[in-house]
PDB file of N, CA and C in Angstrom:
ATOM      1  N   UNK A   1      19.692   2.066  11.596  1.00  0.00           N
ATOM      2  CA  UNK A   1      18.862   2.907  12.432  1.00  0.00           C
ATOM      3  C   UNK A   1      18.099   2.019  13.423  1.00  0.00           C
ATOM      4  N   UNK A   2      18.263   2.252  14.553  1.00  0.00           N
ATOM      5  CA  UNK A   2      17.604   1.593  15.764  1.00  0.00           C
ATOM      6  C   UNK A   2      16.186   1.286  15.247  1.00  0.00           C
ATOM      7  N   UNK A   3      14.991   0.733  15.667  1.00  0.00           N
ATOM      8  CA  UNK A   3      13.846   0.205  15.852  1.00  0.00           C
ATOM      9  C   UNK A   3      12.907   1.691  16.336  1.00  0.00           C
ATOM     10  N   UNK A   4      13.198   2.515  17.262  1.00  0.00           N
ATOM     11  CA  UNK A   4      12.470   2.684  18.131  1.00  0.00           C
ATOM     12  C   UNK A   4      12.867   4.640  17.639  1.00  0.00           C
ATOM     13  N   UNK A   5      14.100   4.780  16.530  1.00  0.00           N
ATOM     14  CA  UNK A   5      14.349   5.971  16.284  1.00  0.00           C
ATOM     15  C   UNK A   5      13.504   5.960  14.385  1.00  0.00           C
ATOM     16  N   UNK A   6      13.552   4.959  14.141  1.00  0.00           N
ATOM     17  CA  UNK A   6      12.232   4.388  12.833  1.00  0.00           C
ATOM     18  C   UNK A   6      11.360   4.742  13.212  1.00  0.00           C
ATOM     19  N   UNK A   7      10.758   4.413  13.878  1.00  0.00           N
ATOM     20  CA  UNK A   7       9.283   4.924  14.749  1.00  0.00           C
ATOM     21  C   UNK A   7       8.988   6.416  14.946  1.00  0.00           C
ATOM     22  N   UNK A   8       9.926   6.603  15.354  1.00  0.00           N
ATOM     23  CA  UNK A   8      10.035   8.146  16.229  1.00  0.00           C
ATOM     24  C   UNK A   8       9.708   9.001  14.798  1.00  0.00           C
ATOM     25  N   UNK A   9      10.789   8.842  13.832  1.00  0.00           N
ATOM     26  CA  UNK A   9      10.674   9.596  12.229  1.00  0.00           C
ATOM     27  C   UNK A   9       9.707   9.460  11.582  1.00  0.00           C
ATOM     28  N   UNK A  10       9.188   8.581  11.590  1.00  0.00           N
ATOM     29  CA  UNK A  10       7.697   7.956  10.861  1.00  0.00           C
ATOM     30  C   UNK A  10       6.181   8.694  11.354  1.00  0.00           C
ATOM     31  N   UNK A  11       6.471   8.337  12.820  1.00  0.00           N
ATOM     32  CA  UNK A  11       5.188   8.959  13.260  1.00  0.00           C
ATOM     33  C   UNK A  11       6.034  10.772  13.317  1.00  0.00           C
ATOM     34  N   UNK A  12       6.704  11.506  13.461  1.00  0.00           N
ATOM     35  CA  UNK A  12       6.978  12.583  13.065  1.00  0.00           C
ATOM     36  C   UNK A  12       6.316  13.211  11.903  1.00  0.00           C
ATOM     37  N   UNK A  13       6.763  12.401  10.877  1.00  0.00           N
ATOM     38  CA  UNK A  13       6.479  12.664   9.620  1.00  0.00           C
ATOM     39  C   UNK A  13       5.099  12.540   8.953  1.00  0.00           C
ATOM     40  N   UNK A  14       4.272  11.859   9.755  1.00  0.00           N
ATOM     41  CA  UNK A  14       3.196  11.089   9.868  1.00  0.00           C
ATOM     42  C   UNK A  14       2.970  10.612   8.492  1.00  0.00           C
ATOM     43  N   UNK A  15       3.824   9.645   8.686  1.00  0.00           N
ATOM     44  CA  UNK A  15       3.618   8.801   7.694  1.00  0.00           C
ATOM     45  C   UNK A  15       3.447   7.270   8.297  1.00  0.00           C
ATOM     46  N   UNK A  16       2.003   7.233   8.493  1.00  0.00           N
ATOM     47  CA  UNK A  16       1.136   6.269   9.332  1.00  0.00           C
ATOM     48  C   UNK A  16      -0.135   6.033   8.398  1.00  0.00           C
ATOM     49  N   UNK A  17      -0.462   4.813   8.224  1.00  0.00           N
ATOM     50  CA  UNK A  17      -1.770   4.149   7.256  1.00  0.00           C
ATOM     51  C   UNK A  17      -2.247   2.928   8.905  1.00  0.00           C
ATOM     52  N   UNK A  18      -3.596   3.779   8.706  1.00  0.00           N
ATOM     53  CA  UNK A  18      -4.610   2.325   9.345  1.00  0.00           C
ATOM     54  C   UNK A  18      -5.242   1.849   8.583  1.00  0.00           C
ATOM     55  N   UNK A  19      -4.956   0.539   8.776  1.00  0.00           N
ATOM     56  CA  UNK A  19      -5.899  -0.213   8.332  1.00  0.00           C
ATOM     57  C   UNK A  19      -7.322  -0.381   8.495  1.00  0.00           C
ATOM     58  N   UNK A  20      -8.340  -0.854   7.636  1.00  0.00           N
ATOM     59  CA  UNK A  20      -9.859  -0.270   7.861  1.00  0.00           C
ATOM     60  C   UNK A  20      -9.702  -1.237   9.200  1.00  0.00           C
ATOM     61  N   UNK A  21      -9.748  -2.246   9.218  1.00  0.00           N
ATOM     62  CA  UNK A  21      -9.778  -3.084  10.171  1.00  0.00           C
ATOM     63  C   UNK A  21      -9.284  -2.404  11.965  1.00  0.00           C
ATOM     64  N   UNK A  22      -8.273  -1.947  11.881  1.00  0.00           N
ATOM     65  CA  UNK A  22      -7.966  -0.851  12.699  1.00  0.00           C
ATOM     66  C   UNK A  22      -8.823   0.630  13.277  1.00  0.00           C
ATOM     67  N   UNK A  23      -9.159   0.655  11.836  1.00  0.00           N
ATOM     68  CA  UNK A  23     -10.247   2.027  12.072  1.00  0.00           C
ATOM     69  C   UNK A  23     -11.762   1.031  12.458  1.00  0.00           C
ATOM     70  N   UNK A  24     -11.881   0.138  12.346  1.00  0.00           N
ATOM     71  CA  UNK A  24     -12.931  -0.442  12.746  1.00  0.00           C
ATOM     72  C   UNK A  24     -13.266  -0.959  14.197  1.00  0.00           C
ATOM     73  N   UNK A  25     -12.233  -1.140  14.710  1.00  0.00           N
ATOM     74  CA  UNK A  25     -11.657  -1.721  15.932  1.00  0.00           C
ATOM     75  C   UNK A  25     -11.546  -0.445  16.801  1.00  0.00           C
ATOM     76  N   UNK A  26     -10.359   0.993  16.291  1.00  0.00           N
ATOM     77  CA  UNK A  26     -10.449   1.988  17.300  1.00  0.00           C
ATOM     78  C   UNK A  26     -11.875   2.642  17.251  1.00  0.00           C
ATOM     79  N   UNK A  27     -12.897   2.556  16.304  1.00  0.00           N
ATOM     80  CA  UNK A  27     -14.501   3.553  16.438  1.00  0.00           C
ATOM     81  C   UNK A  27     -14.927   2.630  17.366  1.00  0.00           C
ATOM     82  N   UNK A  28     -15.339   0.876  17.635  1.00  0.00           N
ATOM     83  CA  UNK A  28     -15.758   0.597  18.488  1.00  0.00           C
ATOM     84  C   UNK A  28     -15.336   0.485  19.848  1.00  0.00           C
ATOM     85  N   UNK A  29     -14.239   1.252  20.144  1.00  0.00           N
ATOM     86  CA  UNK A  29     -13.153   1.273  21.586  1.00  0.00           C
ATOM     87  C   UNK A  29     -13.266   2.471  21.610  1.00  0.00           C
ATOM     88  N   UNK A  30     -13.679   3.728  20.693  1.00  0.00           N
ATOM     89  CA  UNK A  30     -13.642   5.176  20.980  1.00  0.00           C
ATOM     90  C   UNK A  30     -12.052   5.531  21.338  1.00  0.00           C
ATOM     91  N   UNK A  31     -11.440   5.187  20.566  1.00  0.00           N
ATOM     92  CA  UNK A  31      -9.877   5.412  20.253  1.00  0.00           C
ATOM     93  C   UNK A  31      -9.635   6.113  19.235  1.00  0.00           C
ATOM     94  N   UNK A  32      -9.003   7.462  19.502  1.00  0.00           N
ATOM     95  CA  UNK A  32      -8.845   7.985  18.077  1.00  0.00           C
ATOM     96  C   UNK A  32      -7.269   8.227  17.524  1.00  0.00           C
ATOM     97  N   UNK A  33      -7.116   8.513  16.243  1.00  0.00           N
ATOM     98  CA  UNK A  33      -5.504   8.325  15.866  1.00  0.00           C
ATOM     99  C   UNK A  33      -5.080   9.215  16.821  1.00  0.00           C
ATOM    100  N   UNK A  34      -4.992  10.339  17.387  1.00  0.00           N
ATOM    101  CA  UNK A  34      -4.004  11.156  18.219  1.00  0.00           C
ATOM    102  C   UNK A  34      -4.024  10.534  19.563  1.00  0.00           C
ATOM    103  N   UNK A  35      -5.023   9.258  20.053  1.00  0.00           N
ATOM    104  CA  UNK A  35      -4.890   8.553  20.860  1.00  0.00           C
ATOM    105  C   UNK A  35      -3.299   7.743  20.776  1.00  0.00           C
ATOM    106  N   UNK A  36      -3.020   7.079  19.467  1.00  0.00           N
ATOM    107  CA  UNK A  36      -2.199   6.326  19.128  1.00  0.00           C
ATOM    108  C   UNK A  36      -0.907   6.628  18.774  1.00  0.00           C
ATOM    109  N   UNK A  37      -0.863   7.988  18.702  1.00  0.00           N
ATOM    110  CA  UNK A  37       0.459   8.363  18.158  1.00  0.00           C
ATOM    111  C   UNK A  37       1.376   8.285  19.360  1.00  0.00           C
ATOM    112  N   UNK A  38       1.134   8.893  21.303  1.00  0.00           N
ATOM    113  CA  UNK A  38       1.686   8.755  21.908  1.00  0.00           C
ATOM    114  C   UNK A  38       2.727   7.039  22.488  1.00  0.00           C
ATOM    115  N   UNK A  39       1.468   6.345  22.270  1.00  0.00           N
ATOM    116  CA  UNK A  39       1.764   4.996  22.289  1.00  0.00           C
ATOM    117  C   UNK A  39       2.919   4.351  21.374  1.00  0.00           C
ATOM    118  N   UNK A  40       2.935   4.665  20.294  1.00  0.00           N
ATOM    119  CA  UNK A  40       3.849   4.226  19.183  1.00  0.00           C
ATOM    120  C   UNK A  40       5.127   5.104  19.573  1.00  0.00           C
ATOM    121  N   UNK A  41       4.891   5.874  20.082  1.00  0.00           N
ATOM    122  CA  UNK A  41       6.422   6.531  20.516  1.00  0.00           C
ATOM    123  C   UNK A  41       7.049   6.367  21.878  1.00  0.00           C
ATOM    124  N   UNK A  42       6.087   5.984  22.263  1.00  0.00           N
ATOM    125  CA  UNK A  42       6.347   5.764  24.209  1.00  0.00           C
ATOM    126  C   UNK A  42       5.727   4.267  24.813  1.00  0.00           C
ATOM    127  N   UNK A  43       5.046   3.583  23.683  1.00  0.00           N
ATOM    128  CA  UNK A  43       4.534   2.440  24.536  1.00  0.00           C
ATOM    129  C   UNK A  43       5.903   1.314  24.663  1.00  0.00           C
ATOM    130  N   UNK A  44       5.674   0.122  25.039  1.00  0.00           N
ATOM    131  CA  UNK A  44       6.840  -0.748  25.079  1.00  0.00           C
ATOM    132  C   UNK A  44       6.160  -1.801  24.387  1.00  0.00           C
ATOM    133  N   UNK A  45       7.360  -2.102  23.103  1.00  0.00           N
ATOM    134  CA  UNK A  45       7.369  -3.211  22.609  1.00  0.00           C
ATOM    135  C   UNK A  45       7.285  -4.809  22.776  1.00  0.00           C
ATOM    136  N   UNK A  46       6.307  -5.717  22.954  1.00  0.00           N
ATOM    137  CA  UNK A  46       6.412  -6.873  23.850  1.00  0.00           C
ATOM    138  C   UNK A  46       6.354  -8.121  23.486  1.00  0.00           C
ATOM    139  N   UNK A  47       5.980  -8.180  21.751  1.00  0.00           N
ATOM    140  CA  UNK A  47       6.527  -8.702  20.696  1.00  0.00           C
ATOM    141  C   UNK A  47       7.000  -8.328  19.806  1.00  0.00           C
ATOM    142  N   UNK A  48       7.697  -9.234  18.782  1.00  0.00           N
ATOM    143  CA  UNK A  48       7.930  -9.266  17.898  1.00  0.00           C
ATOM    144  C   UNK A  48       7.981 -10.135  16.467  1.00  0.00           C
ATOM    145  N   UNK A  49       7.606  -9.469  15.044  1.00  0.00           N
ATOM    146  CA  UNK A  49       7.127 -10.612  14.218  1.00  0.00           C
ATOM    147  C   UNK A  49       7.901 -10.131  13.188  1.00  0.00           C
ATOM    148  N   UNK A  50       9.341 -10.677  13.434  1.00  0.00           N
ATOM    149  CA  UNK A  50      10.181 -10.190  12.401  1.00  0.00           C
ATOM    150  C   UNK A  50      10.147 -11.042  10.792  1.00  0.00           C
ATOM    151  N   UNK A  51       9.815 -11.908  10.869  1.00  0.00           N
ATOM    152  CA  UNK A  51       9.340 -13.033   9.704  1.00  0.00           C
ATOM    153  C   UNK A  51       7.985 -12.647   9.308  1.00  0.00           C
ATOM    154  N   UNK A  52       7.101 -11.749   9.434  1.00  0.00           N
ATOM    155  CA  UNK A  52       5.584 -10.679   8.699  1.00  0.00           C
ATOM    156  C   UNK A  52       6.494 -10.190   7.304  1.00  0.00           C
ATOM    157  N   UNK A  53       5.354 -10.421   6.454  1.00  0.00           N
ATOM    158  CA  UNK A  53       5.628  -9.816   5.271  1.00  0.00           C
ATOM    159  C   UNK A  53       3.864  -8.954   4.624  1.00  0.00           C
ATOM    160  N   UNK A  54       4.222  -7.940   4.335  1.00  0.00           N
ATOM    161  CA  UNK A  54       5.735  -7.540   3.527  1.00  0.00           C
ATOM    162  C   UNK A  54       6.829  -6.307   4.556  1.00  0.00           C
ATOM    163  N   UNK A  55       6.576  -6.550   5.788  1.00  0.00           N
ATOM    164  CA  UNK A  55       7.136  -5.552   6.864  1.00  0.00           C
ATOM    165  C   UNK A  55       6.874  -6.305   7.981  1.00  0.00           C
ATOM    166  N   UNK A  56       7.869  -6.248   8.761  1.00  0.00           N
ATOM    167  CA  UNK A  56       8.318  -6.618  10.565  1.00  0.00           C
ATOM    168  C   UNK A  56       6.886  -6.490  11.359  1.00  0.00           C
ATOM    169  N   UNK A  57       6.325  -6.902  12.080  1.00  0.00           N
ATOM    170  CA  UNK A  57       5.329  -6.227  12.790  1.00  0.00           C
ATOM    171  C   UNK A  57       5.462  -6.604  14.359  1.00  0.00           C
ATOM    172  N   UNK A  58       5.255  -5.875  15.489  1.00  0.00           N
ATOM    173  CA  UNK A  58       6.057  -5.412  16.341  1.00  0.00           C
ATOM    174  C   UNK A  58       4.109  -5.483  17.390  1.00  0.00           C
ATOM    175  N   UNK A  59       3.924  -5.452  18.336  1.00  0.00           N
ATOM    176  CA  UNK A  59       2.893  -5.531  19.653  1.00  0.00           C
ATOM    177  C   UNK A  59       2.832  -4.659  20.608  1.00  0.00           C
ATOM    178  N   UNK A  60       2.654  -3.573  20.425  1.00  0.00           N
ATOM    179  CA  UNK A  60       3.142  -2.541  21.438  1.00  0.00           C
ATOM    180  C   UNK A  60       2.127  -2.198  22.663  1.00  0.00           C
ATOM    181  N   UNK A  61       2.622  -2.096  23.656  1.00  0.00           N
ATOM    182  CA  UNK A  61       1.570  -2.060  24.715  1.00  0.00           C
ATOM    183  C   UNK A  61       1.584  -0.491  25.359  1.00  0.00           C
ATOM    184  N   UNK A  62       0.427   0.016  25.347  1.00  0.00           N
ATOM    185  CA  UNK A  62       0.152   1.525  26.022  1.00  0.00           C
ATOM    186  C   UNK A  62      -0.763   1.649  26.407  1.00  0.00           C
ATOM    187  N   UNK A  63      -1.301   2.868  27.250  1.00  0.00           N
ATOM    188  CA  UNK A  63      -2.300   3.006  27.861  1.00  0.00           C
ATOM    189  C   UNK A  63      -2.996   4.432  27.766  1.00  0.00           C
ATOM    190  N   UNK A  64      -4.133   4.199  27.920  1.00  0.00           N
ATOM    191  CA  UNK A  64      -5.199   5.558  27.350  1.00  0.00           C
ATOM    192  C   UNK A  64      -6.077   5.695  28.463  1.00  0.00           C
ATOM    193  N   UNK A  65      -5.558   7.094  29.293  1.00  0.00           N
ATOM    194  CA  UNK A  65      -6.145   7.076  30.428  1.00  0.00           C
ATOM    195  C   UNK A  65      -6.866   6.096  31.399  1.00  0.00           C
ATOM    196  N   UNK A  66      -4.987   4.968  31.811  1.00  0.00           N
ATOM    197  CA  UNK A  66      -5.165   4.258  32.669  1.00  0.00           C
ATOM    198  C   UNK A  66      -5.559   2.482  31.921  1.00  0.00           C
ATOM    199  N   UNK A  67      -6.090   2.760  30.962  1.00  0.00           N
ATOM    200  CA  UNK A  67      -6.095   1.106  30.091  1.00  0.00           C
ATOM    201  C   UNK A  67      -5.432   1.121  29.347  1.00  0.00           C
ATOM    202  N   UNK A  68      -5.389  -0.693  29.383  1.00  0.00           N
ATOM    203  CA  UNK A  68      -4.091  -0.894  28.542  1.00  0.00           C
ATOM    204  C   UNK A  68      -4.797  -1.069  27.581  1.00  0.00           C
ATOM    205  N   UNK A  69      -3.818  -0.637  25.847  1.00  0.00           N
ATOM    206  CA  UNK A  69      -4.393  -1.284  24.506  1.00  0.00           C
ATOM    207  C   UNK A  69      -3.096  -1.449  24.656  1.00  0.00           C
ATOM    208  N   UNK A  70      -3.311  -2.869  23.514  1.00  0.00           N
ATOM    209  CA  UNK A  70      -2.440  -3.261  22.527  1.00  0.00           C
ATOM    210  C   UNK A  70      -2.549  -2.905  20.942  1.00  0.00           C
ATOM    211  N   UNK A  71      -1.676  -2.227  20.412  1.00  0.00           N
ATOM    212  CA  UNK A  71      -1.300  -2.057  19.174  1.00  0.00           C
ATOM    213  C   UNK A  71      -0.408  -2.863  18.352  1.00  0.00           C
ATOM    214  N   UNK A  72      -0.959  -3.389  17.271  1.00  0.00           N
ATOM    215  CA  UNK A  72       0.368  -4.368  16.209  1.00  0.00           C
ATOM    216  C   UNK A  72      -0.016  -3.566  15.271  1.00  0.00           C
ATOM    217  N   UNK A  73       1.661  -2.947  14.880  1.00  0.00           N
ATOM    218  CA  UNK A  73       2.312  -2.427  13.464  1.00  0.00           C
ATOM    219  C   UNK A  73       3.217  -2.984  12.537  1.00  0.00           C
ATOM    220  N   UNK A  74       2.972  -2.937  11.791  1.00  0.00           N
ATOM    221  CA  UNK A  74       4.061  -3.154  10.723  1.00  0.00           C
ATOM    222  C   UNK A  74       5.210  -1.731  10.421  1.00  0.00           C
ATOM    223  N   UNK A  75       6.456  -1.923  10.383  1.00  0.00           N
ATOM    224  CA  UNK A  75       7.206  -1.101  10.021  1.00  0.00           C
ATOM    225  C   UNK A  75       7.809  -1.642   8.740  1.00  0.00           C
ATOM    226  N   UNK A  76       6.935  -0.180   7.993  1.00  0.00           N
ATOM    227  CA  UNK A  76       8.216  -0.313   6.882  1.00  0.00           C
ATOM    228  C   UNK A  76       9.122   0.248   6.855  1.00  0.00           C
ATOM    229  N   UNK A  77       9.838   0.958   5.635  1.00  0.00           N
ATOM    230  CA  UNK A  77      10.825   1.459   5.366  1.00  0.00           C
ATOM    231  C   UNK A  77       9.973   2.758   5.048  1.00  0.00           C
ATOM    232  N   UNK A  78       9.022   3.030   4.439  1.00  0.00           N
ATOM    233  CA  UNK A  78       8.648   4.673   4.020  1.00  0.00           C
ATOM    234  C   UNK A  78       7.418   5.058   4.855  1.00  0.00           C
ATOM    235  N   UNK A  79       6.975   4.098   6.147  1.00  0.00           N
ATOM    236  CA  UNK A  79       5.661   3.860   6.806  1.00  0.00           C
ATOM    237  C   UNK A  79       5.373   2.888   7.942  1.00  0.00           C
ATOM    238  N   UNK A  80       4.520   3.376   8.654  1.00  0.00           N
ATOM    239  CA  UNK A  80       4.228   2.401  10.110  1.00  0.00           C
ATOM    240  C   UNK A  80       2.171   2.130   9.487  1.00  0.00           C
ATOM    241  N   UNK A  81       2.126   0.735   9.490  1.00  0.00           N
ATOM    242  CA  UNK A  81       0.318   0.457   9.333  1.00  0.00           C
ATOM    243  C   UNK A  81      -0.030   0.034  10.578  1.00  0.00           C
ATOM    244  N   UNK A  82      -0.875   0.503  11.179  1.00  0.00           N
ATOM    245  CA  UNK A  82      -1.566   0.261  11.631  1.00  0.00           C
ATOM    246  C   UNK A  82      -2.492  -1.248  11.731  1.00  0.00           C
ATOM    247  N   UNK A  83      -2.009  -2.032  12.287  1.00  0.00           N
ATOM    248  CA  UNK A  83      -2.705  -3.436  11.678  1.00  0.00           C
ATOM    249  C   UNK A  83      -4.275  -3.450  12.449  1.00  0.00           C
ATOM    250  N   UNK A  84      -4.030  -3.462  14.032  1.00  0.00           N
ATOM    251  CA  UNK A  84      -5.260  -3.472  14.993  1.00  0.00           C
ATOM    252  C   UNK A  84      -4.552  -2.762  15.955  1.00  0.00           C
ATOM    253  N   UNK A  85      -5.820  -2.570  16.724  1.00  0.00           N
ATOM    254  CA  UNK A  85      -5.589  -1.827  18.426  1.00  0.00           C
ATOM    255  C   UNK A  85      -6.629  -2.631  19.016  1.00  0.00           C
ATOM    256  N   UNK A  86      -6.489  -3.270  20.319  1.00  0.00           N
ATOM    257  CA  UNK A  86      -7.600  -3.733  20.971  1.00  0.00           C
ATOM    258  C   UNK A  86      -6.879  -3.749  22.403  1.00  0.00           C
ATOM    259  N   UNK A  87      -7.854  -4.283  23.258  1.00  0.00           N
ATOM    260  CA  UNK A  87      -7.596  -4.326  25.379  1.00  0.00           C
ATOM    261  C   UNK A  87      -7.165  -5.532  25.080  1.00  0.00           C
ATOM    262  N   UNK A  88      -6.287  -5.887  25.869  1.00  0.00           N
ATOM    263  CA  UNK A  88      -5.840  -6.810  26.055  1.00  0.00           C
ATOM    264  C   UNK A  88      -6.206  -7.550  26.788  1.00  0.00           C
ATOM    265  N   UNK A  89      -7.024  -9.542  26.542  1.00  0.00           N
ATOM    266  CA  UNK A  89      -7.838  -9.670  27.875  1.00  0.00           C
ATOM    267  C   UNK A  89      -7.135 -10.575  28.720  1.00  0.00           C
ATOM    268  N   UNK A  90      -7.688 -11.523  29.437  1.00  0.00           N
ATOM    269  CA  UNK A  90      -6.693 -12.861  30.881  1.00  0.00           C
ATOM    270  C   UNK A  90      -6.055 -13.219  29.982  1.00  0.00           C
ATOM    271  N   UNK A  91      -5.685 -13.187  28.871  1.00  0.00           N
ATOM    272  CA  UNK A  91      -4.506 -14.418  28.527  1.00  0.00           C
ATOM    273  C   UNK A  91      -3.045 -13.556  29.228  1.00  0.00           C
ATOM    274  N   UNK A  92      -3.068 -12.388  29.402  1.00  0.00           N
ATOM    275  CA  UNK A  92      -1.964 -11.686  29.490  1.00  0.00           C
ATOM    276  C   UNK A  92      -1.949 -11.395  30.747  1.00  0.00           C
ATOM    277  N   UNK A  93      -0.652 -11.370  31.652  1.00  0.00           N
ATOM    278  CA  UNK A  93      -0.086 -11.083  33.167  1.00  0.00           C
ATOM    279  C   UNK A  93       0.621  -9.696  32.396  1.00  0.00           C
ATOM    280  N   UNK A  94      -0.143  -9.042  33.327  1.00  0.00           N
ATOM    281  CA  UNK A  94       0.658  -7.189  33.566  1.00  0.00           C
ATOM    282  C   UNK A  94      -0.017  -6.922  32.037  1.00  0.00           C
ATOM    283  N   UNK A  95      -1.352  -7.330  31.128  1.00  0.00           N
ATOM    284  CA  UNK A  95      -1.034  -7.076  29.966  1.00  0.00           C
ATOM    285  C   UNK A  95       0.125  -7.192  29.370  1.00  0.00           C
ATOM    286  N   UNK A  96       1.224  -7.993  29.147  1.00  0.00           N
ATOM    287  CA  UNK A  96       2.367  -7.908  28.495  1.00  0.00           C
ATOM    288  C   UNK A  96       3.208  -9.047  28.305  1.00  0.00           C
ATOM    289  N   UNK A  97       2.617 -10.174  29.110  1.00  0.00           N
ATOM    290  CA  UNK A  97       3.283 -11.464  29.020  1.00  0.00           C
ATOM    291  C   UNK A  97       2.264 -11.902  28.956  1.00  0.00           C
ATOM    292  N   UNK A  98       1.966 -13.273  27.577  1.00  0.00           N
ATOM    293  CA  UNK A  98       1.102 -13.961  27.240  1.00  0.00           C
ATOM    294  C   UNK A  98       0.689 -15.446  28.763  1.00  0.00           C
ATOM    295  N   UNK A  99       0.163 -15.893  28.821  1.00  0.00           N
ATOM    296  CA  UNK A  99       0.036 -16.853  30.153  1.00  0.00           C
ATOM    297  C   UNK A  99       0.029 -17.971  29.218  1.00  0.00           C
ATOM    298  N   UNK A 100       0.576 -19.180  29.751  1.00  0.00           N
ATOM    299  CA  UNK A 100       1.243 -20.415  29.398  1.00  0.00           C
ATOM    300  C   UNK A 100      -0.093 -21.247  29.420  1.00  0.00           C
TER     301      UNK A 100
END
């Protein structure tokens, strides 16, 4: 199963866990989960951390009326966690490529 059709079933199913750390991060950004669900299905992937255990975790970049967040998930097999959400700051060109 593709990467991106995992995703699609998961957040369908909503079978999604944030992490407190996550929920700590979206209350001080005023981000809420139905903020995040569009993103995980439509944002673009711009890393990847296929060697994360105990699940893949993946950098997804989207935007919430006009800003960019970055989201890192872990995908499992029965679930997507929520690791963090935060803005992405200068280290990144277009938000999406890290700067050298």
């Amino acid at each position: 199963m593709e990467l991106s059709d995992k995703i699609d079933r998961l957040v369908d199913t909503r079978s999604i866990i944030f992490s407190s750390h996550a929920r700590t991060r979206m209350f001080e950004r005023d981000i809420s989960s139905e903020d995040i669900l569009p993103i995980l299905t439509n944002g673009e992937i711009i890393e990847t951390y296929e060697d994360d255990t105990p699940c893949p975790s993946y950098l997804i970049l989207g935007y919430i009326h006009d800003t960019a967040i970055h989201i890192v998930i872990a995908v499992c097999e029965d679930h997507i966690k929520i690791v963090t959400v935060y803005n992405p700051d200068d280290r990144w060109t277009h938000h999406k490529i890290r700067r050298q």
